[in-house]
Structure formats: C-alpha cells, structure tokens
PDB file of N, CA and C in Angstrom:
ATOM      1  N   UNK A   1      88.983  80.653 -11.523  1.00  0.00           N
ATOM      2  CA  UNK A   1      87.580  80.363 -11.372  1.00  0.00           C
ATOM      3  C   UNK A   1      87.400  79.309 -10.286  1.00  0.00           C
ATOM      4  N   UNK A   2      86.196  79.575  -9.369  1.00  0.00           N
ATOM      5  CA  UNK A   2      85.914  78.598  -8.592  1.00  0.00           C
ATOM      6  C   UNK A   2      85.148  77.419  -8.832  1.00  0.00           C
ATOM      7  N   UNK A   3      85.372  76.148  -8.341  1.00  0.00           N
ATOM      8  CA  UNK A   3      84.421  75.176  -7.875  1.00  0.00           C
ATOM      9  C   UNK A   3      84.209  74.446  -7.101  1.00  0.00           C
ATOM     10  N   UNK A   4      82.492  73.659  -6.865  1.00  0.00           N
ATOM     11  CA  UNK A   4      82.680  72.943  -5.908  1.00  0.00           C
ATOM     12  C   UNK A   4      82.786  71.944  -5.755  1.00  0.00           C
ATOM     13  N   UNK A   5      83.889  70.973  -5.384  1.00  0.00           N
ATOM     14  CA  UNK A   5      84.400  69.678  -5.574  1.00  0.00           C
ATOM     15  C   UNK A   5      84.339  68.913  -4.237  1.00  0.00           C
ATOM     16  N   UNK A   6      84.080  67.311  -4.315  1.00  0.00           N
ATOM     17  CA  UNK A   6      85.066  66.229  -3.281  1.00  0.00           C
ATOM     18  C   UNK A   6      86.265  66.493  -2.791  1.00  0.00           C
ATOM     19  N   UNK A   7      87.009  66.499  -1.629  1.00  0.00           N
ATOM     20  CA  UNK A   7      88.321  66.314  -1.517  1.00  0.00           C
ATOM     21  C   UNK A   7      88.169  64.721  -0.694  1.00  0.00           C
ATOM     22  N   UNK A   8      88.814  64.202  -0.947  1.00  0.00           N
ATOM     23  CA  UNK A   8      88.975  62.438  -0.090  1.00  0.00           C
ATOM     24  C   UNK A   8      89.884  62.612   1.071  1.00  0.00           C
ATOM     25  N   UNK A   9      89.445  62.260   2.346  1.00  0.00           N
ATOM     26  CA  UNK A   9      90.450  62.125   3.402  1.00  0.00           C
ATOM     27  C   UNK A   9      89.888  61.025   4.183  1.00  0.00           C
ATOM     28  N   UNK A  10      88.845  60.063   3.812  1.00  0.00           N
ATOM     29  CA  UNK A  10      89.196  59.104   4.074  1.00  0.00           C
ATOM     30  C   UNK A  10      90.559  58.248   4.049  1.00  0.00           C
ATOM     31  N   UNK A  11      90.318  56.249   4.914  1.00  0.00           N
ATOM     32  CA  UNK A  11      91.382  55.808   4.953  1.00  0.00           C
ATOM     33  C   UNK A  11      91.264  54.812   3.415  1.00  0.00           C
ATOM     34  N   UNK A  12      92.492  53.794   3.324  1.00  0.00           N
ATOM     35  CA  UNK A  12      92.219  53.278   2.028  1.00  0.00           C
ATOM     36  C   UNK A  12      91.009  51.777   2.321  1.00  0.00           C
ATOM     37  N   UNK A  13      90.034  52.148   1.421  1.00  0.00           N
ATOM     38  CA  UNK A  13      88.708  51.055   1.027  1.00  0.00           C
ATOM     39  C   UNK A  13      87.694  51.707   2.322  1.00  0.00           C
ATOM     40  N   UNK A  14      87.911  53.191   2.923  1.00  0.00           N
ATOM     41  CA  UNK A  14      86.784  53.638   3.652  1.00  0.00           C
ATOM     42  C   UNK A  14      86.731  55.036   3.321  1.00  0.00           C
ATOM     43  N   UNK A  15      86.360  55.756   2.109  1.00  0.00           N
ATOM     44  CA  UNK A  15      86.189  56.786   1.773  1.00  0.00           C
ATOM     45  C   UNK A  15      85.462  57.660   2.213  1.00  0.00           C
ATOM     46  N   UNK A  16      85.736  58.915   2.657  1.00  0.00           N
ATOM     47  CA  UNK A  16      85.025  59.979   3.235  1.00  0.00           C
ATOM     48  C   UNK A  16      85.295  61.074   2.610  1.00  0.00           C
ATOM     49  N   UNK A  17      84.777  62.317   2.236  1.00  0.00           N
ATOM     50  CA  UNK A  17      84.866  63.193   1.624  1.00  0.00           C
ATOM     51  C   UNK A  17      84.643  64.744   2.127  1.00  0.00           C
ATOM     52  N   UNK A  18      84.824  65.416   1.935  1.00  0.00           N
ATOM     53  CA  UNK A  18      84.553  67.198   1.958  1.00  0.00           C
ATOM     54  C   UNK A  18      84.136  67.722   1.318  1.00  0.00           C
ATOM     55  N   UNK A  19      83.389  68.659   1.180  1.00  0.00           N
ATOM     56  CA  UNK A  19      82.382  69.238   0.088  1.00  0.00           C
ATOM     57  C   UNK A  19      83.452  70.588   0.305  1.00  0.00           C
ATOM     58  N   UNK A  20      84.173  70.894  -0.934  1.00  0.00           N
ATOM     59  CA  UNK A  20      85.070  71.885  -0.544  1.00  0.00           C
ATOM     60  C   UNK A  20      84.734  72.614  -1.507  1.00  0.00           C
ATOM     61  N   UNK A  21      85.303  74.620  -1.654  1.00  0.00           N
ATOM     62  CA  UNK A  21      85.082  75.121  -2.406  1.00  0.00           C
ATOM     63  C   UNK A  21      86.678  75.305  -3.166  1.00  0.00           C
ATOM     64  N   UNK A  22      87.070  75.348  -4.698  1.00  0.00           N
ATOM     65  CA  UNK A  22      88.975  75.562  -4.473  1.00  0.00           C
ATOM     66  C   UNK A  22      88.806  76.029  -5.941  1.00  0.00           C
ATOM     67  N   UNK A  23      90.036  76.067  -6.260  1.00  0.00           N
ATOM     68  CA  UNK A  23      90.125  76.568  -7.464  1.00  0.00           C
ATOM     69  C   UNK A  23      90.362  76.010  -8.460  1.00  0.00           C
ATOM     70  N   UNK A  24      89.523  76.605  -9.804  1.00  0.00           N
ATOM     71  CA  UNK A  24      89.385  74.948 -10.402  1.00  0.00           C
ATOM     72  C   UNK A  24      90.981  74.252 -10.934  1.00  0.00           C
ATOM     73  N   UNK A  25      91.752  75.095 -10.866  1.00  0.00           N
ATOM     74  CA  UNK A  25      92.960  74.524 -11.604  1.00  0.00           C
ATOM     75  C   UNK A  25      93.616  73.687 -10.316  1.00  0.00           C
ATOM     76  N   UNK A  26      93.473  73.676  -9.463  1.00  0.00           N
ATOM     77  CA  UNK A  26      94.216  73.073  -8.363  1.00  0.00           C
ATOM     78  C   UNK A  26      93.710  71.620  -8.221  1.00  0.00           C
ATOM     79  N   UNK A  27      94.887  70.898  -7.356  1.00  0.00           N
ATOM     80  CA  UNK A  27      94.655  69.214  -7.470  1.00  0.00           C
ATOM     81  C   UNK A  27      93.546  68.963  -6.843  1.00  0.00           C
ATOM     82  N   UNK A  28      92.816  67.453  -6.640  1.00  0.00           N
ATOM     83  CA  UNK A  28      91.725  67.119  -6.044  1.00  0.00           C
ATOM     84  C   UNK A  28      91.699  67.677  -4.372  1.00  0.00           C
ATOM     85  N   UNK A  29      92.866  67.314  -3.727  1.00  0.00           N
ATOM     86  CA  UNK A  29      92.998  67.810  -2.393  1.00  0.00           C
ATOM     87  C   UNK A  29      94.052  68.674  -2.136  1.00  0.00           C
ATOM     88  N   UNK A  30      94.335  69.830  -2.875  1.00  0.00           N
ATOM     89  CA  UNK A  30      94.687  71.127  -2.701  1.00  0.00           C
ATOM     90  C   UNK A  30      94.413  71.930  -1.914  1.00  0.00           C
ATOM     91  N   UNK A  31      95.011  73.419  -1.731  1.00  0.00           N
ATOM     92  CA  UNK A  31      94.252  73.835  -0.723  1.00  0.00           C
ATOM     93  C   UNK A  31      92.836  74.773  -1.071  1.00  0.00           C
ATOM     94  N   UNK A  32      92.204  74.521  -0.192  1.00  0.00           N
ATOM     95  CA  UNK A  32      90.467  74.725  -0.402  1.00  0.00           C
ATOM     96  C   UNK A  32      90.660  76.590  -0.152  1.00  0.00           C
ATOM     97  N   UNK A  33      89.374  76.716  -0.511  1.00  0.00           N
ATOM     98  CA  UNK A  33      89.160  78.107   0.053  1.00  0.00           C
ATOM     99  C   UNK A  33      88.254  78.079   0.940  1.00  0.00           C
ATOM    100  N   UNK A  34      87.332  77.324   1.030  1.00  0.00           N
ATOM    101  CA  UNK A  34      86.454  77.144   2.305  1.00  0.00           C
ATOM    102  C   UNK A  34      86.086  75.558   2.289  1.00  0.00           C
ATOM    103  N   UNK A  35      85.492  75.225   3.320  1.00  0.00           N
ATOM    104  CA  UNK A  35      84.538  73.854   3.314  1.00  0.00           C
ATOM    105  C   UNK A  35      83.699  73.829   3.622  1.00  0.00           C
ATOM    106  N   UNK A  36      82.300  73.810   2.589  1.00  0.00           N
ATOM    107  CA  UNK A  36      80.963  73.942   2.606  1.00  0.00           C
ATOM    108  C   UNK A  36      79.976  72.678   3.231  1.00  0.00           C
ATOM    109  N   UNK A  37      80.791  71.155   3.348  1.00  0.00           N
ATOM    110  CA  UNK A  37      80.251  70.043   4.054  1.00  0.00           C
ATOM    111  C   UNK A  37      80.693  68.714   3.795  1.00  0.00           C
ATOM    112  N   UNK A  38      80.482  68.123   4.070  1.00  0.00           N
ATOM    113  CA  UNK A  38      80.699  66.571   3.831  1.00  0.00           C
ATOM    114  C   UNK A  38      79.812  65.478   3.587  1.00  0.00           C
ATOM    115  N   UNK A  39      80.336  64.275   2.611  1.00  0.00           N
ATOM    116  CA  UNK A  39      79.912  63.513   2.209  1.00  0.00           C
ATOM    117  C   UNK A  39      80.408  62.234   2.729  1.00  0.00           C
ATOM    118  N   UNK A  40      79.578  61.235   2.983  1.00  0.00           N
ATOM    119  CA  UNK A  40      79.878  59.817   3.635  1.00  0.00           C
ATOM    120  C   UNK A  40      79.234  58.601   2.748  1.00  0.00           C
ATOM    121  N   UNK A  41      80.216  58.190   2.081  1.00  0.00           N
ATOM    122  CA  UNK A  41      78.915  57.019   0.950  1.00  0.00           C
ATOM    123  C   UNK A  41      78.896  56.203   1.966  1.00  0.00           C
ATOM    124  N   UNK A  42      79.779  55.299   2.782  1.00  0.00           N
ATOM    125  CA  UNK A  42      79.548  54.066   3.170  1.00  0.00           C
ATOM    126  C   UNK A  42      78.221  54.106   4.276  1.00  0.00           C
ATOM    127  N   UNK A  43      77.628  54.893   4.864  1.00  0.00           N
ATOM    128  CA  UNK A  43      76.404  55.125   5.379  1.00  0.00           C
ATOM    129  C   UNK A  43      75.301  54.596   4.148  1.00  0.00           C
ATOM    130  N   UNK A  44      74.348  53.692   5.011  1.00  0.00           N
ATOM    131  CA  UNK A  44      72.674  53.857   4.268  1.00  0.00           C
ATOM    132  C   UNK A  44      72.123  54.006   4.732  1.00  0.00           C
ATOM    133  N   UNK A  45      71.281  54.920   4.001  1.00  0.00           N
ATOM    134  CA  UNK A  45      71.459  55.745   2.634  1.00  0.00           C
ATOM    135  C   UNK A  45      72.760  56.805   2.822  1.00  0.00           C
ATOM    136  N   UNK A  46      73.933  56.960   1.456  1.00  0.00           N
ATOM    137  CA  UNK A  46      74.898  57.848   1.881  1.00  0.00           C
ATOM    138  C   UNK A  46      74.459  59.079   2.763  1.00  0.00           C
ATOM    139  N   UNK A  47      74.934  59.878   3.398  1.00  0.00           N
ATOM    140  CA  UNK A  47      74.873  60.733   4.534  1.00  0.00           C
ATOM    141  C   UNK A  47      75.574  61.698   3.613  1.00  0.00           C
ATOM    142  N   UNK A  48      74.923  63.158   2.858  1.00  0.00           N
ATOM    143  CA  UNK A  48      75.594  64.198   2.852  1.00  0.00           C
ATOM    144  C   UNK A  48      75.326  65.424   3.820  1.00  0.00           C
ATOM    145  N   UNK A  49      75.946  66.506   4.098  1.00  0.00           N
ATOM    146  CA  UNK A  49      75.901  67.063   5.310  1.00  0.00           C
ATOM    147  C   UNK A  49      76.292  68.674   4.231  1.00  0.00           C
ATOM    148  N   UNK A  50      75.381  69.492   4.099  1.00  0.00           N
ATOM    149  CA  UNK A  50      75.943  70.995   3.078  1.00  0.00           C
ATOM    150  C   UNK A  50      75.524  72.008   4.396  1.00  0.00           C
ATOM    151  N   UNK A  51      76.079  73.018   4.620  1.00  0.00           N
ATOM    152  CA  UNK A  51      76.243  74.176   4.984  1.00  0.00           C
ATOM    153  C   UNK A  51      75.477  74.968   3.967  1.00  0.00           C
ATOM    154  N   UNK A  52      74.200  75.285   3.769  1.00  0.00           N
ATOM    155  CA  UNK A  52      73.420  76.958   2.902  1.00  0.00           C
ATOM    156  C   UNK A  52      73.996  77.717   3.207  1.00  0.00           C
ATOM    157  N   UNK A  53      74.545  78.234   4.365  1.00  0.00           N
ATOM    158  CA  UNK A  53      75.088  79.751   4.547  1.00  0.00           C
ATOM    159  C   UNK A  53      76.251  79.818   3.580  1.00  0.00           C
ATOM    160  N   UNK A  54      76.981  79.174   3.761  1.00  0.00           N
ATOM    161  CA  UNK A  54      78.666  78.376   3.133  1.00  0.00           C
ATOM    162  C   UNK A  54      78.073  78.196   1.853  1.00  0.00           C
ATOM    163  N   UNK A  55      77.371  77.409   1.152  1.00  0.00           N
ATOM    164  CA  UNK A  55      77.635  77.535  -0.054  1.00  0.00           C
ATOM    165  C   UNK A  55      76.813  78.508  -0.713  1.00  0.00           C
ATOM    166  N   UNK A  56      76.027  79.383  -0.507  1.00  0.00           N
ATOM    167  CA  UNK A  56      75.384  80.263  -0.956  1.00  0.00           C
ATOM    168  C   UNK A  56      75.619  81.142  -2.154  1.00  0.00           C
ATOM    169  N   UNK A  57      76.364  81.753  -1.558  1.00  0.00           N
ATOM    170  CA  UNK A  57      77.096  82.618  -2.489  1.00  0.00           C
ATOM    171  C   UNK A  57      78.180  82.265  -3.584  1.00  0.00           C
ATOM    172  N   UNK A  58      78.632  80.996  -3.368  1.00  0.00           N
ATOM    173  CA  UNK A  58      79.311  80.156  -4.680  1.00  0.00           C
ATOM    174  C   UNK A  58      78.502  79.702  -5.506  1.00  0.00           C
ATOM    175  N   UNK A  59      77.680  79.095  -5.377  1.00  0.00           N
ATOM    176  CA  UNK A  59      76.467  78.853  -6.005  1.00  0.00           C
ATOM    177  C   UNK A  59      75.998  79.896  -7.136  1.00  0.00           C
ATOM    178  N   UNK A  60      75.510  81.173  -6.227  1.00  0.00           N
ATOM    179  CA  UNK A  60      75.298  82.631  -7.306  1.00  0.00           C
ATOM    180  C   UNK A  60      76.457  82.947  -8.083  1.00  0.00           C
ATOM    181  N   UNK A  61      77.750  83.078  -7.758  1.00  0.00           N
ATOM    182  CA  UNK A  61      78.592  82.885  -8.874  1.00  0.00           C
ATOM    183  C   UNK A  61      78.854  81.937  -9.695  1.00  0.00           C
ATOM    184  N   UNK A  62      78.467  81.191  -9.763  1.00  0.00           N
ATOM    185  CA  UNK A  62      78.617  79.776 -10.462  1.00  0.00           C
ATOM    186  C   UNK A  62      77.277  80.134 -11.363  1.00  0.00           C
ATOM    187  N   UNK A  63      75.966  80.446 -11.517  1.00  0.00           N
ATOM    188  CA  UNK A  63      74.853  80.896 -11.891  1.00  0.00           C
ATOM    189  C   UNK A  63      75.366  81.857 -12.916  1.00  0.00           C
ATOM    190  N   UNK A  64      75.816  83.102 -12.122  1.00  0.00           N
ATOM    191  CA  UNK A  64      76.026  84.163 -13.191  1.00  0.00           C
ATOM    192  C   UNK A  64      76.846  84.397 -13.952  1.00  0.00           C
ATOM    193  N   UNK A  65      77.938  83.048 -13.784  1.00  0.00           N
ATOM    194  CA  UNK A  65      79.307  83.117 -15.054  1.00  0.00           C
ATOM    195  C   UNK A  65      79.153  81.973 -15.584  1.00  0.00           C
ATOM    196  N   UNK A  66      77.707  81.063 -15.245  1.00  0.00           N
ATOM    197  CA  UNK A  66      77.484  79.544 -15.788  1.00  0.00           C
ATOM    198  C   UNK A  66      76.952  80.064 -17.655  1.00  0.00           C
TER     199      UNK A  66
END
C-alpha cells in the first residue's frame, strides 16, 4: 500500500524535506516511487511546494481504499 510521506535530506539543525510518494512498509528515506514536492519549515511562513498533477491520482487511491 501506498503513502504520502516526508523524506529529510536536509543538513543536521537545517531540515528540508520531500513530499514523496513510497511504500508504506519502507523506511522514512527509502526508495520513493515518485516525488510529489517539497517542504521547507525554516522559511516564514514554512514554504510548501505540491505538484496537483503528481499527487492526483494518489490521493484518489488513498480515498477509495481509505
């Protein structure tokens, strides 16, 4: 089953993130099946950045097996 999670690739005490799609049994930064966008907390106001086309259709599966 899929979901959509954080992966961290920030450095250490400057966190940056990926809006990734992976599988749910796999580690936090495993390998993804796609990357739908990114997240930046240390920006104000945090800065998230999503792809609609990209996550679209995970979304509807996530809906119809929610």
């Amino acid at each position: 089953m899929l979901t959509i999670r954080l992966a961290r690739i920030g450095k250490k005490k400057k966190p940056f993130y990926r809006v990734v799609v992976i599988e749910r049994t796999r580690p936090r930064n495993g390998r993804v099946v796609e990357l739908v966008g990114t997240y930046d907390p240390l920006k104000k106001p945090a800065e998230i950045h999503l792809d609609a086309e990209r996550i679209g259709p995970y979304r509807i599966l996530s809906i119809v097996r929610g």
